[in-house]
C-alpha atoms as a PDB file:
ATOM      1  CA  UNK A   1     -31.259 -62.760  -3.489  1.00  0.00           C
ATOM      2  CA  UNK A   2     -34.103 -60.186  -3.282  1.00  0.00           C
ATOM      3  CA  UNK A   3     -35.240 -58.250  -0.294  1.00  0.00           C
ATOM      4  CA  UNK A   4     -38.518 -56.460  -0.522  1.00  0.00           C
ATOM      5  CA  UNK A   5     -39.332 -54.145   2.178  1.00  0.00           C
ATOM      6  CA  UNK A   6     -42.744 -54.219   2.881  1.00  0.00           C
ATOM      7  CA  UNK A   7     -43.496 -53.162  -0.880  1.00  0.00           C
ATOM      8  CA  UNK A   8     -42.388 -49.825  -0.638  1.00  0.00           C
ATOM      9  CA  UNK A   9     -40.861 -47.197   2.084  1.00  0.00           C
ATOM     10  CA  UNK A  10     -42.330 -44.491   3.809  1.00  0.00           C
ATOM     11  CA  UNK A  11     -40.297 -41.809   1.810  1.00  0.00           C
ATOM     12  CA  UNK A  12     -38.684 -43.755  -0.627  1.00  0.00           C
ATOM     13  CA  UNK A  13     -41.764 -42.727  -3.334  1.00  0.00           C
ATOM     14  CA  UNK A  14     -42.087 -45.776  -4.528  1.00  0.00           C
ATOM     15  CA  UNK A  15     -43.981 -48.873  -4.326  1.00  0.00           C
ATOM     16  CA  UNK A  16     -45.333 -52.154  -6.341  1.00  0.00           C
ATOM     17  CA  UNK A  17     -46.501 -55.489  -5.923  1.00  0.00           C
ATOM     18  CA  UNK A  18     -43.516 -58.240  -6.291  1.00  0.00           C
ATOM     19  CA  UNK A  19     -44.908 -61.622  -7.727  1.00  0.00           C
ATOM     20  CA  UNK A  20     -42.822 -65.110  -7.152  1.00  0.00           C
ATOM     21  CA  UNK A  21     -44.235 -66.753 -10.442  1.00  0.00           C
ATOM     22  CA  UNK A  22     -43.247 -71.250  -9.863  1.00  0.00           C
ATOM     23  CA  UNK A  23     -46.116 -71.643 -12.244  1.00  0.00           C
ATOM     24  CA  UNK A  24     -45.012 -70.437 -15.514  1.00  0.00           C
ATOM     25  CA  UNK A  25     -46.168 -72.355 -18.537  1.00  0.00           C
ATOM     26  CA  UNK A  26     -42.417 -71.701 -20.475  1.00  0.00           C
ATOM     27  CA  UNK A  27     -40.749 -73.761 -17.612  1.00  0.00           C
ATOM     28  CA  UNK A  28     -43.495 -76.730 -17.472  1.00  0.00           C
ATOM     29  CA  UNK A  29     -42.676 -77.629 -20.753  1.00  0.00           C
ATOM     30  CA  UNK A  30     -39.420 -79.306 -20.052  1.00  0.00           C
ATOM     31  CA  UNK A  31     -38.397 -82.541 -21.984  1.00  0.00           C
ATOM     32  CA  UNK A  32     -38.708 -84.831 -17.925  1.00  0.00           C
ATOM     33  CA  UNK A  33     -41.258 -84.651 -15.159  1.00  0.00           C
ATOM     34  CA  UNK A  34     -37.384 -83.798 -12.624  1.00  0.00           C
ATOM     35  CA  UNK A  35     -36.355 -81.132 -15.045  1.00  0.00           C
ATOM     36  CA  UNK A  36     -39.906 -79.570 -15.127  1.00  0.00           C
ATOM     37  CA  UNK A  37     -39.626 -79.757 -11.388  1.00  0.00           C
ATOM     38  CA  UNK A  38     -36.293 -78.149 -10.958  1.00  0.00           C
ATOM     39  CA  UNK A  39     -37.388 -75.362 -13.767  1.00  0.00           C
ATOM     40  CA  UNK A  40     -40.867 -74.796 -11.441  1.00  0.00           C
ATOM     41  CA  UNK A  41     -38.102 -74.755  -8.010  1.00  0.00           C
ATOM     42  CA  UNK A  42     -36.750 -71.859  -9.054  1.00  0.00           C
ATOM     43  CA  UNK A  43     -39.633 -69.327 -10.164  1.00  0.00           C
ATOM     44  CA  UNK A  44     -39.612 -65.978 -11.391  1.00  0.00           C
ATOM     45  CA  UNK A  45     -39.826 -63.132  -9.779  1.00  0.00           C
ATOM     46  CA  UNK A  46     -42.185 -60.131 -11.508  1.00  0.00           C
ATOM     47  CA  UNK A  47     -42.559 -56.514  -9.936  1.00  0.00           C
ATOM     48  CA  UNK A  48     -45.672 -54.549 -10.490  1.00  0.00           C
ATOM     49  CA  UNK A  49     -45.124 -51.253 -10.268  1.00  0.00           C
ATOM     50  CA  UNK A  50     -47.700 -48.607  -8.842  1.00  0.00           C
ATOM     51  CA  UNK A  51     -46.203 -45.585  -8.235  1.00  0.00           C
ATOM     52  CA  UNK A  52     -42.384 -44.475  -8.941  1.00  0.00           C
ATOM     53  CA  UNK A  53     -41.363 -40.991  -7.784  1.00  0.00           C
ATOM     54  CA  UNK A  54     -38.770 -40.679 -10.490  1.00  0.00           C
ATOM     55  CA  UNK A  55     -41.376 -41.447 -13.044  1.00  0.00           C
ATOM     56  CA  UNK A  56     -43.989 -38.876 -11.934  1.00  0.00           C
ATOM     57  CA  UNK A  57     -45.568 -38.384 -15.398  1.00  0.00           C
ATOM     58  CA  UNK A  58     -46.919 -42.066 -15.191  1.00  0.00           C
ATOM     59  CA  UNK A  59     -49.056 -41.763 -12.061  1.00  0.00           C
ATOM     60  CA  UNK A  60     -50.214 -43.749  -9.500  1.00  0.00           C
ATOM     61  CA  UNK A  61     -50.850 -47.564 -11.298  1.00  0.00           C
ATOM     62  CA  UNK A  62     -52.911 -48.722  -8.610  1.00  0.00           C
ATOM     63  CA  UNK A  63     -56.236 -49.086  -9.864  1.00  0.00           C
ATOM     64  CA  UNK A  64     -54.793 -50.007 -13.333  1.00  0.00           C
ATOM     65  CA  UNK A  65     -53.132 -53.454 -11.828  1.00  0.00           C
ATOM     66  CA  UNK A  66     -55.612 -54.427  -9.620  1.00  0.00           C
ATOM     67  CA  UNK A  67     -58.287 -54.118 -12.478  1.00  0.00           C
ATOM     68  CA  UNK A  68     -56.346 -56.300 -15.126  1.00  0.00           C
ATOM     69  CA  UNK A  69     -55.476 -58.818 -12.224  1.00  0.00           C
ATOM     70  CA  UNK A  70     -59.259 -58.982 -11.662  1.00  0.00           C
ATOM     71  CA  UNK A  71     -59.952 -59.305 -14.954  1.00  0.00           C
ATOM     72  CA  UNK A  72     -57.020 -61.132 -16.505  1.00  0.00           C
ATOM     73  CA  UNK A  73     -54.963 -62.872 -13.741  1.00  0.00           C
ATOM     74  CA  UNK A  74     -51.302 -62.301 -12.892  1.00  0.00           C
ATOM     75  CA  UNK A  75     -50.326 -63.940 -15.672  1.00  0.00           C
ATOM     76  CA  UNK A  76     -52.587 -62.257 -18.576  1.00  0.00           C
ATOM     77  CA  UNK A  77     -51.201 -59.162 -16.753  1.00  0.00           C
ATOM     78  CA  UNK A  78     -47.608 -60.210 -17.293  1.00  0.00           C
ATOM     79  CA  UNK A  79     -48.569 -60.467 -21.261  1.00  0.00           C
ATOM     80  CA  UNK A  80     -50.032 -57.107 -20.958  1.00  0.00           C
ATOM     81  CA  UNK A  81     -46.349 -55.562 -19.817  1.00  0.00           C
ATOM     82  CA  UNK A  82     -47.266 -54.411 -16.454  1.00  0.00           C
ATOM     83  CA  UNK A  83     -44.612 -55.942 -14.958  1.00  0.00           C
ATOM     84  CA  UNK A  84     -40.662 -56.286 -14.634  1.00  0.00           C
ATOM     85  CA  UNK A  85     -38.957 -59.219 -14.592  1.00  0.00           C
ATOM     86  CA  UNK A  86     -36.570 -59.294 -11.616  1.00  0.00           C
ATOM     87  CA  UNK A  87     -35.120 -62.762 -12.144  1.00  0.00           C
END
């Protein structure tokens, strides 16, 4: 399981934006309309990140994420590498 506080923790020094995907094209191509289904069920689960204190040389991501989901959608942003796959 996953537990996301609030996206980040007063302290903590970091934060991103986790993403449950149940719409990913890979999974809808299954060979039956139940195993599609059952793919779709399950999702993915992406993680943005925007700022990481241990990585303090990459800066804060913010307006870098929000600008390629505006232009690209979550998904043209997962293409681009800007996220983690958690699951």
């Amino acid at each position: 399981g996953f537990m996301v506080a609030g996206m980040g923790m007063e302290g903590c020094g970091n934060f991103g934006i986790p993403v449950l995907d149940s719409t990913s094209a890979s999974r809808s191509n299954q060979s039956s309309p139940k195993a599609a289904a059952a793919a779709a069920a399950d999702g993915l689960v992406y993680y943005f990140p925007i700022q990481d204190a241990k990585d303090a040389g990459q800066g804060d991501k913010y307006n870098a994420t929000i600008s390629c989901f505006e232009q690209k959608g979550v998904g043209g942003c997962l293409a681009a590498g800007l996220a983690t796959k958690w699951a």
